[in-house]
PDB file of N, CA and C in Angstrom:
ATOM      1  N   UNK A   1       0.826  -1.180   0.000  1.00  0.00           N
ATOM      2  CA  UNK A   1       0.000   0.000   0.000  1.00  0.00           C
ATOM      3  C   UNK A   1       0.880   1.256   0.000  1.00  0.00           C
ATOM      4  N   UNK A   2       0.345   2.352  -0.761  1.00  0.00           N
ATOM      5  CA  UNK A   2       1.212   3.601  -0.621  1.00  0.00           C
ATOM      6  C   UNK A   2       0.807   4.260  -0.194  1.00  0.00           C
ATOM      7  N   UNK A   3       1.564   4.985   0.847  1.00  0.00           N
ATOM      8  CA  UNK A   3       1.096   6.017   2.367  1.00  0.00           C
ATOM      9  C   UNK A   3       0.424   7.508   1.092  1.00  0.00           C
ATOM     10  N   UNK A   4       1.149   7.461  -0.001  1.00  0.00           N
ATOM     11  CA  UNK A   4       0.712   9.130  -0.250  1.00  0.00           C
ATOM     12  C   UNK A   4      -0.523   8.815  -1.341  1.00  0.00           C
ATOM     13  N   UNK A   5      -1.289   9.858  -1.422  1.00  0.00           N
ATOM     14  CA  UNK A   5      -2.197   9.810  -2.321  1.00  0.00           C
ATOM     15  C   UNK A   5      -2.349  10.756  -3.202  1.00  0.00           C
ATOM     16  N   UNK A   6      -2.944  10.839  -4.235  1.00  0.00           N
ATOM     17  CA  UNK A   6      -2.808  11.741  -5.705  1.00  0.00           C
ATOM     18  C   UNK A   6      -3.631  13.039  -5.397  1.00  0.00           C
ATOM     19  N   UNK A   7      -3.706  14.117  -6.240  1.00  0.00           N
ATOM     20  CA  UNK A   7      -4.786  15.037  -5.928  1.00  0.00           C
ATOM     21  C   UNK A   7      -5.872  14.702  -6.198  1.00  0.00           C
ATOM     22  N   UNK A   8      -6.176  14.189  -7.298  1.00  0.00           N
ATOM     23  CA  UNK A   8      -7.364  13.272  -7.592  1.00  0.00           C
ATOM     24  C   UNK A   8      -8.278  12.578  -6.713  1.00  0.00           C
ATOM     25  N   UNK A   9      -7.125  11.926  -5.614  1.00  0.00           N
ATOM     26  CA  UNK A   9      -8.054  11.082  -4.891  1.00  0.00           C
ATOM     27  C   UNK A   9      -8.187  12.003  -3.708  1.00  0.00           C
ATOM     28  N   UNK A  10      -7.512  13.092  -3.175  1.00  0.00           N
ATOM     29  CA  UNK A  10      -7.785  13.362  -2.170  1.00  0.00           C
ATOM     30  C   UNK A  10      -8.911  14.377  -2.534  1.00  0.00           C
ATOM     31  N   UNK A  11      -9.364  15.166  -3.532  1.00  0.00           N
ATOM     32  CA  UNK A  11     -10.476  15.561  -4.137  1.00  0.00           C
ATOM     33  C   UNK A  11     -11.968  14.741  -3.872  1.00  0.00           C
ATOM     34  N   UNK A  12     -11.943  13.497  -4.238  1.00  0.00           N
ATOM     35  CA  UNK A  12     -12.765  12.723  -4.155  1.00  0.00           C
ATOM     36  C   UNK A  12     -13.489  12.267  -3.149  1.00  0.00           C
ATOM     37  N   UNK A  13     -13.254  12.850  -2.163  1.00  0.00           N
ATOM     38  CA  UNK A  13     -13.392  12.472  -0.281  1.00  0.00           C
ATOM     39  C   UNK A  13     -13.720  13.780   0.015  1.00  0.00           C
ATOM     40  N   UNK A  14     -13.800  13.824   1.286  1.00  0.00           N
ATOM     41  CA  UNK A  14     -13.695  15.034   2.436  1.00  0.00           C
ATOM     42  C   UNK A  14     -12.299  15.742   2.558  1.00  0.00           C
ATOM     43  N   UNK A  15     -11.811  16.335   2.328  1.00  0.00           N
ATOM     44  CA  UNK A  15     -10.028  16.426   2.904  1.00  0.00           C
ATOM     45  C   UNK A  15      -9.885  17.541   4.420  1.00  0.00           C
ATOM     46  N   UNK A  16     -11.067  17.070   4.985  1.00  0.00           N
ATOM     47  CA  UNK A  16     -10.994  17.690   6.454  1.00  0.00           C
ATOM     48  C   UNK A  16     -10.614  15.704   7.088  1.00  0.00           C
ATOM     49  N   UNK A  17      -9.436  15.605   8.318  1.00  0.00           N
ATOM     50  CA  UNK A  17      -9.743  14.872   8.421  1.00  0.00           C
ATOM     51  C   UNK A  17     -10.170  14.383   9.138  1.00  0.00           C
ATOM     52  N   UNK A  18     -10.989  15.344  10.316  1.00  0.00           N
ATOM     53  CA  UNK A  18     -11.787  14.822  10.856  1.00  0.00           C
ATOM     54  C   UNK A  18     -13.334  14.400  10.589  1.00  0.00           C
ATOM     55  N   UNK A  19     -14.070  14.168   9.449  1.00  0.00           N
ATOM     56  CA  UNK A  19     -14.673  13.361   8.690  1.00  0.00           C
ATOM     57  C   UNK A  19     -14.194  12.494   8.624  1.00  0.00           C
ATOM     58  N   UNK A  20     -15.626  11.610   8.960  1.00  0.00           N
ATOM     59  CA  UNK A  20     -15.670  10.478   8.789  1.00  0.00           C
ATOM     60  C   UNK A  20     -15.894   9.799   7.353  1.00  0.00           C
ATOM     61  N   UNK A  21     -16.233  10.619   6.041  1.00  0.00           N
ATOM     62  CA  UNK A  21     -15.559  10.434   4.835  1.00  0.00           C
ATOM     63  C   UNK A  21     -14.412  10.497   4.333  1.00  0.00           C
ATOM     64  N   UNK A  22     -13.340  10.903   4.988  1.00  0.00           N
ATOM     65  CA  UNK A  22     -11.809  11.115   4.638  1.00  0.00           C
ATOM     66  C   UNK A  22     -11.746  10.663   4.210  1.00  0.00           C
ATOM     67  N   UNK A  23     -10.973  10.878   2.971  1.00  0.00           N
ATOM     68  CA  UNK A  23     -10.201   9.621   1.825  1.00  0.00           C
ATOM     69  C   UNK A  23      -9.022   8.610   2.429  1.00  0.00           C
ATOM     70  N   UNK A  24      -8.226   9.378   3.001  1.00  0.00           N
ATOM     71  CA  UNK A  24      -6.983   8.698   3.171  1.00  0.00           C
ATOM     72  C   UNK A  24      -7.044   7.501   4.553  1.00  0.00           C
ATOM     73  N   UNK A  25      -7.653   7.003   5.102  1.00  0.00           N
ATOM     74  CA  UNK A  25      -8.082   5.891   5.786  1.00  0.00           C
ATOM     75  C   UNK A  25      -6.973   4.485   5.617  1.00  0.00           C
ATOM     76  N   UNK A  26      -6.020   4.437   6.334  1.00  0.00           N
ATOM     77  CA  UNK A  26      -4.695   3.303   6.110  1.00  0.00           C
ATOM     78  C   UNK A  26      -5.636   2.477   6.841  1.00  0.00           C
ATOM     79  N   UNK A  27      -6.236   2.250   7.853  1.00  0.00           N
ATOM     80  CA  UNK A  27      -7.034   0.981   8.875  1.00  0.00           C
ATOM     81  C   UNK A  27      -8.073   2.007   9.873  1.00  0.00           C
ATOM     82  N   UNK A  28      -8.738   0.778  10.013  1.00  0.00           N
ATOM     83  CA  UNK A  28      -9.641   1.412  11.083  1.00  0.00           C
ATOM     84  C   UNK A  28     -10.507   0.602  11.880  1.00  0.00           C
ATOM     85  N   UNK A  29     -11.157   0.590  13.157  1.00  0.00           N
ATOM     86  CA  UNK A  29     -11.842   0.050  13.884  1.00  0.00           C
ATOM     87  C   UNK A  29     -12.953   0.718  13.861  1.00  0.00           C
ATOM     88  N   UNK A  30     -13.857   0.066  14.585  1.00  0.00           N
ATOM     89  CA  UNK A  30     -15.302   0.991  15.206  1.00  0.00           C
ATOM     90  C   UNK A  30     -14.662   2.432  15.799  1.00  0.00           C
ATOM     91  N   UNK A  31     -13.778   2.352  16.390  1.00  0.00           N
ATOM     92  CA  UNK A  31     -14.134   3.479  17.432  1.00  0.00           C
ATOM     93  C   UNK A  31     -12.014   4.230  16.753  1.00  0.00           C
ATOM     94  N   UNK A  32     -11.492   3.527  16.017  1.00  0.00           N
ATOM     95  CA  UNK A  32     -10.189   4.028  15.973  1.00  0.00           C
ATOM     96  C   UNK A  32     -10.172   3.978  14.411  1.00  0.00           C
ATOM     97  N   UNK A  33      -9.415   4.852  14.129  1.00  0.00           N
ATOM     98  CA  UNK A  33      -8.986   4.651  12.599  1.00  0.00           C
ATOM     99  C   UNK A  33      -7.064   5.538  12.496  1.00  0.00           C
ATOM    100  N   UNK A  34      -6.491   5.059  11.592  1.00  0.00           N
ATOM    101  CA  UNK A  34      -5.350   6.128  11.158  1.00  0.00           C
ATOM    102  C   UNK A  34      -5.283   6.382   9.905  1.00  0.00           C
ATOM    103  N   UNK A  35      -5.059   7.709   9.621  1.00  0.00           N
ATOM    104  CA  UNK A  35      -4.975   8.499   8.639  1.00  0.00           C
ATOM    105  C   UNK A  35      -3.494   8.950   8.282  1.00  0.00           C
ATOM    106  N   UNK A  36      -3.405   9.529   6.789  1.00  0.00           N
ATOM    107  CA  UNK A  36      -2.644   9.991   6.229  1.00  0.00           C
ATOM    108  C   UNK A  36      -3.133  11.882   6.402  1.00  0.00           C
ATOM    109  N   UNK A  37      -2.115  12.286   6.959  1.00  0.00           N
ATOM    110  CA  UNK A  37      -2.423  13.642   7.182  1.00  0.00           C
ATOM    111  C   UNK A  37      -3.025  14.212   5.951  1.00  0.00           C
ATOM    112  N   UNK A  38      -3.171  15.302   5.878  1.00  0.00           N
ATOM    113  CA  UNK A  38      -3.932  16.189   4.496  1.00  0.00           C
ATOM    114  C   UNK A  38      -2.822  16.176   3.753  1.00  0.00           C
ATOM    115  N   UNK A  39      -2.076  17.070   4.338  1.00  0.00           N
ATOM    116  CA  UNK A  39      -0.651  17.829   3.902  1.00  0.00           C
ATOM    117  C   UNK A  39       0.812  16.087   3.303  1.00  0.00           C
ATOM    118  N   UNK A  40      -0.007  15.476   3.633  1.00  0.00           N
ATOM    119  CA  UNK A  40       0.526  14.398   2.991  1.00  0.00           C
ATOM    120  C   UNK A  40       2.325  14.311   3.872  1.00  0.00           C
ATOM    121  N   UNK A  41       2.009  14.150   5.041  1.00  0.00           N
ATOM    122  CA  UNK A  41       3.531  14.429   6.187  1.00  0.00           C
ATOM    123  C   UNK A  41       3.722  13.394   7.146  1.00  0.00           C
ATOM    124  N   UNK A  42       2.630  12.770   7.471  1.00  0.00           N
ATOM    125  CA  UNK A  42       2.675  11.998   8.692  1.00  0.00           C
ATOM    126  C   UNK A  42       1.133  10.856   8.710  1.00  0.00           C
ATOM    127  N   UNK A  43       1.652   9.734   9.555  1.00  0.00           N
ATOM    128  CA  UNK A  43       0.403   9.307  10.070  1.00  0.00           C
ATOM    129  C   UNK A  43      -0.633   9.898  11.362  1.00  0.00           C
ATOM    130  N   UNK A  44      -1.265   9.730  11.351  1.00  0.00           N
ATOM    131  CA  UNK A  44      -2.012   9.946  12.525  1.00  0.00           C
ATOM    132  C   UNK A  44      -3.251   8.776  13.070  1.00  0.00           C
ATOM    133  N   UNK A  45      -3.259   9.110  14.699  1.00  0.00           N
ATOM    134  CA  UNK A  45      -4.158   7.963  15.037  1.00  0.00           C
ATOM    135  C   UNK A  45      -5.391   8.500  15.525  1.00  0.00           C
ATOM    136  N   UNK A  46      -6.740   8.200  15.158  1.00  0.00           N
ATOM    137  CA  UNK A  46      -7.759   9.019  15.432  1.00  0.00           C
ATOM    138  C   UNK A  46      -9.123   8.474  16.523  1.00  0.00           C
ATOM    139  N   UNK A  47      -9.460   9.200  16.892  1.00  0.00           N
ATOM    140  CA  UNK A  47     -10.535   8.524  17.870  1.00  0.00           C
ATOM    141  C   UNK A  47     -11.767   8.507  17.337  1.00  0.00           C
ATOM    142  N   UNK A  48     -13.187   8.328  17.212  1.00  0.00           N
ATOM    143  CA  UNK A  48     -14.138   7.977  17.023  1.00  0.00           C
ATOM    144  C   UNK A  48     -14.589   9.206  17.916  1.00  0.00           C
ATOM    145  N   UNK A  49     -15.399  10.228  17.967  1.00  0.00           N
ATOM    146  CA  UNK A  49     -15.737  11.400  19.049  1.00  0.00           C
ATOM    147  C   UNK A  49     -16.778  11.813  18.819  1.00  0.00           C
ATOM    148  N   UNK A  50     -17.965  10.426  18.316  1.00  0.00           N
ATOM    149  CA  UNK A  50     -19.344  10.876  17.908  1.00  0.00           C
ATOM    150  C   UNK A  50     -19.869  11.750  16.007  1.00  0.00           C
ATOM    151  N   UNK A  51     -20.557  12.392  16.059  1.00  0.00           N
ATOM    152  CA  UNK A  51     -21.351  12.610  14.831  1.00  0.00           C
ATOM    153  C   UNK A  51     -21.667  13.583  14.958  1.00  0.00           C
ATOM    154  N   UNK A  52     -21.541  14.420  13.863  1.00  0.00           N
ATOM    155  CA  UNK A  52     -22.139  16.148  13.212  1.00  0.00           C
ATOM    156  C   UNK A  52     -23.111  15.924  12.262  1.00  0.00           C
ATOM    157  N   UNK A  53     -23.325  16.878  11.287  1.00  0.00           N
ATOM    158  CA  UNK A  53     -24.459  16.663  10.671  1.00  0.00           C
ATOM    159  C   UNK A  53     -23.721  15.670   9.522  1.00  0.00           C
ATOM    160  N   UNK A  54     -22.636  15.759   9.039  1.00  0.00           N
ATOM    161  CA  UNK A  54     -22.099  14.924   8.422  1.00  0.00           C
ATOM    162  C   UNK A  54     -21.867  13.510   7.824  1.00  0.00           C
ATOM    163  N   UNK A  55     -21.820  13.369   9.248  1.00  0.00           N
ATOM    164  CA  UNK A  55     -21.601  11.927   9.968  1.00  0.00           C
ATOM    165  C   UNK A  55     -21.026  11.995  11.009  1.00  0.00           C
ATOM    166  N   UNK A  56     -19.947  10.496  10.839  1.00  0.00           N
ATOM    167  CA  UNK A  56     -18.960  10.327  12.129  1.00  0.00           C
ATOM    168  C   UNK A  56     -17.720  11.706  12.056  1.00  0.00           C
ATOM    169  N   UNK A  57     -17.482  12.010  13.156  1.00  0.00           N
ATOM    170  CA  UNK A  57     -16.527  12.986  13.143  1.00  0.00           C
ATOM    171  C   UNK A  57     -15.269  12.458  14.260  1.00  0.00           C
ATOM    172  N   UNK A  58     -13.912  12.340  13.716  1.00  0.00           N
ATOM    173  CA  UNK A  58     -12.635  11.914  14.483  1.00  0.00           C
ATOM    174  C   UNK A  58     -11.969  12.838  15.285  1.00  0.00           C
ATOM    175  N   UNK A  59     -11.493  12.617  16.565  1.00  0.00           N
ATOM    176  CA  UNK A  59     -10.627  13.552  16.838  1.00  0.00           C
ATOM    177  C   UNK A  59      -9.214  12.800  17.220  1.00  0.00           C
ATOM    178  N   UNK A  60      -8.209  13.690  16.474  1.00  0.00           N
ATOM    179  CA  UNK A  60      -6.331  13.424  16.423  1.00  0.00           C
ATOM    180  C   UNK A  60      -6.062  13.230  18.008  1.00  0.00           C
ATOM    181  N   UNK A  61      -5.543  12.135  17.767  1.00  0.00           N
ATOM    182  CA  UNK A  61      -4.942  11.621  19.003  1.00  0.00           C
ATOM    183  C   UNK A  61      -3.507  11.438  19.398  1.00  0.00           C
ATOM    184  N   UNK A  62      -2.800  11.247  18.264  1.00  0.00           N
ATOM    185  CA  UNK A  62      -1.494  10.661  18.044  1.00  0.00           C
ATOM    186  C   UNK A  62      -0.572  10.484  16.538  1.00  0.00           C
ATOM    187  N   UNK A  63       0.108  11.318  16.500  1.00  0.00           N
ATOM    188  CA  UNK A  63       0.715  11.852  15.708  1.00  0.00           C
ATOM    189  C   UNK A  63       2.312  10.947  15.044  1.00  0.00           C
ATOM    190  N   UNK A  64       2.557  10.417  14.171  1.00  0.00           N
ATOM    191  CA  UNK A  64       3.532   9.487  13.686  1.00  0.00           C
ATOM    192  C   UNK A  64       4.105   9.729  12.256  1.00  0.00           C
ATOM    193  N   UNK A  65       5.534   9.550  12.250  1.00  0.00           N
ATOM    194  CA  UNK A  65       6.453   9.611  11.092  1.00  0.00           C
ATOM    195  C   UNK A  65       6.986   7.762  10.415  1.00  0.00           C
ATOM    196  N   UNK A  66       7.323   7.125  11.945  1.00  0.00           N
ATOM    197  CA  UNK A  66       7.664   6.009  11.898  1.00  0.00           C
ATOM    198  C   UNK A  66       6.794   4.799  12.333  1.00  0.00           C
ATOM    199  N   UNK A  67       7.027   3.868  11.658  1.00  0.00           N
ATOM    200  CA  UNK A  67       6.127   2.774  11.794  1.00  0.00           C
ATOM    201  C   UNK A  67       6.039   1.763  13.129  1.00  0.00           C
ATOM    202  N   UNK A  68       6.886   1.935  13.721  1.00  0.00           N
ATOM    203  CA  UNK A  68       7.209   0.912  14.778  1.00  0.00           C
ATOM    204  C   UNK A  68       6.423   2.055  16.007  1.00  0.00           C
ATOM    205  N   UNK A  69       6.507   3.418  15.894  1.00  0.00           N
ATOM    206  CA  UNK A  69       5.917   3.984  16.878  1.00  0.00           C
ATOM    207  C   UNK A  69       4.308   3.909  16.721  1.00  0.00           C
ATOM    208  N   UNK A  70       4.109   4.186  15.487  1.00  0.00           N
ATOM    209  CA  UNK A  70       2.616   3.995  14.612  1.00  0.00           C
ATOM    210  C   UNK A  70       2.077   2.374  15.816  1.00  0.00           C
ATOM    211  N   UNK A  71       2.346   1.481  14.892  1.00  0.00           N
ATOM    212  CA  UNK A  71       1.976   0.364  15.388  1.00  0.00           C
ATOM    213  C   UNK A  71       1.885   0.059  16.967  1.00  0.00           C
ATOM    214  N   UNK A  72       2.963   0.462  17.845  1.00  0.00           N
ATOM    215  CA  UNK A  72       2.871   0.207  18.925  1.00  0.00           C
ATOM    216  C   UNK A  72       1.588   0.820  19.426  1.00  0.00           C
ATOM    217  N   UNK A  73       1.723   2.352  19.404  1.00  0.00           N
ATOM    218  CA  UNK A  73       0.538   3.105  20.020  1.00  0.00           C
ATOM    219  C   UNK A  73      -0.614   2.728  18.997  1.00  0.00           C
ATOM    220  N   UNK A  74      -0.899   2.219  18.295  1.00  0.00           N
ATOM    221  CA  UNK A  74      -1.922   1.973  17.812  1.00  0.00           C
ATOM    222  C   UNK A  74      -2.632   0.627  18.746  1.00  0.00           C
ATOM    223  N   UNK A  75      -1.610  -0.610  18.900  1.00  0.00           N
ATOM    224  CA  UNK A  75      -1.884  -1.511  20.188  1.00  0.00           C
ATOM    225  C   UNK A  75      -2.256  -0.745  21.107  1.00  0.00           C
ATOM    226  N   UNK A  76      -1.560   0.132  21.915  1.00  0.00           N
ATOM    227  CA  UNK A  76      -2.355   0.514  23.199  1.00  0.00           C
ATOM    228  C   UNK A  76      -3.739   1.157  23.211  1.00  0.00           C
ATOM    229  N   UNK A  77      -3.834   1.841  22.131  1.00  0.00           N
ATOM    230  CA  UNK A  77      -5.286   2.067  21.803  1.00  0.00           C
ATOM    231  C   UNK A  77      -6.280   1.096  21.828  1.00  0.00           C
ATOM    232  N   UNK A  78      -5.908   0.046  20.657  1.00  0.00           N
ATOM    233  CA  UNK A  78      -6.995  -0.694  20.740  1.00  0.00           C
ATOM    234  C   UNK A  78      -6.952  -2.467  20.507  1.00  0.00           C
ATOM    235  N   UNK A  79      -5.666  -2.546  21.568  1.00  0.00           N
ATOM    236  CA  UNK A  79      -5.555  -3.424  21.895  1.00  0.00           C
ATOM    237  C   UNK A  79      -4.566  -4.654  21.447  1.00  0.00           C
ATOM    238  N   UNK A  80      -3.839  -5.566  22.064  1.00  0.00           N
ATOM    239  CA  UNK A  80      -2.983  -6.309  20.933  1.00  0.00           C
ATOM    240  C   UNK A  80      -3.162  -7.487  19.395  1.00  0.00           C
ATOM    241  N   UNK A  81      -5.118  -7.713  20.512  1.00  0.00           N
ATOM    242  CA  UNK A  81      -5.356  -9.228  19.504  1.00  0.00           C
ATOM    243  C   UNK A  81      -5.590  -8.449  18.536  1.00  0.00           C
ATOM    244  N   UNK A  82      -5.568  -6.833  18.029  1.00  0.00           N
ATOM    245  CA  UNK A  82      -5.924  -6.719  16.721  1.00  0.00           C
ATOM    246  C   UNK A  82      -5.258  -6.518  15.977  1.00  0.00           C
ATOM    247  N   UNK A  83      -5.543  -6.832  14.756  1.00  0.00           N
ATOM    248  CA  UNK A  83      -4.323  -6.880  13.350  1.00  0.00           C
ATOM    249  C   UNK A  83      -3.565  -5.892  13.236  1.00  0.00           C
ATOM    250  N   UNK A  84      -2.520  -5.890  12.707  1.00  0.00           N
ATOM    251  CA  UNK A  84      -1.637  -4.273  12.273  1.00  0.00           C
ATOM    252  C   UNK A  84      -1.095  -4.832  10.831  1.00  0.00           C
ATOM    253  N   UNK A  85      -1.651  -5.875  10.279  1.00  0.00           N
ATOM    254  CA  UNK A  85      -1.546  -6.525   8.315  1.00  0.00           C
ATOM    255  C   UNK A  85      -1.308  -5.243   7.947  1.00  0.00           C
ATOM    256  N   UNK A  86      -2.362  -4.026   8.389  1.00  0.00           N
ATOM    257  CA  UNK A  86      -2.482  -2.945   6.991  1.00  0.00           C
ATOM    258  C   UNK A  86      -0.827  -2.355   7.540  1.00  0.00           C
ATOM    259  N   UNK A  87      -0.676  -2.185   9.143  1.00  0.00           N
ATOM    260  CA  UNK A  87       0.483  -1.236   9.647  1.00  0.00           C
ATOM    261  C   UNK A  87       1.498  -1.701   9.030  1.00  0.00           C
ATOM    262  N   UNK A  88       1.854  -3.021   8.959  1.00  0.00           N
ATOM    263  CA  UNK A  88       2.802  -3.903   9.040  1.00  0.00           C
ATOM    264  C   UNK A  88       3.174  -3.399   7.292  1.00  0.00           C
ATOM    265  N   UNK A  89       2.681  -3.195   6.449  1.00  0.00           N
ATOM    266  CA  UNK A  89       2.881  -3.275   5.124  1.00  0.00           C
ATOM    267  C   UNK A  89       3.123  -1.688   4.704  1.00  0.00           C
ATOM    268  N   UNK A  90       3.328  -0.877   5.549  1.00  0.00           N
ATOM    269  CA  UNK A  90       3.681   0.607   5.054  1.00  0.00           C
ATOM    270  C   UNK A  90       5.096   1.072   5.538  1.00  0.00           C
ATOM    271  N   UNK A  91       5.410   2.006   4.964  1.00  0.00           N
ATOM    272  CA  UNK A  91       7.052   2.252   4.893  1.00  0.00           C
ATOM    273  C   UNK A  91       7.571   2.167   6.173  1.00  0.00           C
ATOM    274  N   UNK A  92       8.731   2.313   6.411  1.00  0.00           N
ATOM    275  CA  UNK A  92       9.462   2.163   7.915  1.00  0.00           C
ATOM    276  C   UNK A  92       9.532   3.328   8.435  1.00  0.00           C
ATOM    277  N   UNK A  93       9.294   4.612   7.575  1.00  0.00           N
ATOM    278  CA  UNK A  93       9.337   6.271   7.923  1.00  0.00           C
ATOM    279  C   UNK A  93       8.386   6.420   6.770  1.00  0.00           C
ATOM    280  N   UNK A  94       7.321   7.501   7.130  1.00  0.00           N
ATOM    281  CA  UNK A  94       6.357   8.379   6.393  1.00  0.00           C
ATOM    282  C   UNK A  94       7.505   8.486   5.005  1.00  0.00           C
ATOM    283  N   UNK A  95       6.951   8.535   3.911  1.00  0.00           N
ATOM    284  CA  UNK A  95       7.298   9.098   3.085  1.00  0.00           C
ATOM    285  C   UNK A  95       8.395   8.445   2.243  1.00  0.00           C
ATOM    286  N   UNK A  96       9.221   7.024   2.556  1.00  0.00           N
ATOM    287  CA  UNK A  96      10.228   6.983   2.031  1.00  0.00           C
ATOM    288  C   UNK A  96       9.428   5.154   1.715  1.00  0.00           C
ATOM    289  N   UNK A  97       9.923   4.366   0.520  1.00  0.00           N
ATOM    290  CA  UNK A  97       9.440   4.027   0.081  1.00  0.00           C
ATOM    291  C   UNK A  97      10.008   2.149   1.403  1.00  0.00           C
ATOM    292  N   UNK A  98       9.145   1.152   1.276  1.00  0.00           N
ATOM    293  CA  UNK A  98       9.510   0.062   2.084  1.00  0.00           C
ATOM    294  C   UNK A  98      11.063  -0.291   1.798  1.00  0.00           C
TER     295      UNK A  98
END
């Protein structure tokens, strides 16, 4: 999977990212998801913080360049039995290729 996305696609979505339409969506749970910043710089880990007229609306929790920090705090969030397949398969640092 590739962390960055085209203008095209980020057009095609919400590019606020706290919408719950955001394009850039790397994984997500009921209540957690992580994103590819707007600005196309970093991961981020997001909370679930209820609904606007929109929809679901996220709020930034945790902020990441590297993957091993990504993944860990993503476990303490929401737990170990759950997968990190999608984490596990993105670069070792934001931006630079596996």
């Amino acid at each position: 999977m590739d962390a960055r996305f085209s203008l095209t696609q980020l057009n095609s979505y919400s590019n606020l990212e706290s919408h719950g339409d955001y394009g850039n969506v790397v994984t997500s749970t009921p209540s957690f998801r992580v994103v590819v910043c707007k600005d196309n710089f970093q991961w981020i880990i997001q909370r679930r913080s209820g609904t606007r007229r929109r929809g679901a609306y996220f709020r930034s929790v945790s902020y990441h360049r590297g993957r091993d920090s990504l993944k860990r705090r993503w476990r303490g969030f929401v737990g170990a039995e759950e997968s990190t397949e999608e984490l596990d398969s993105l670069p070792e640092y934001f931006g630079r290729d596996k």
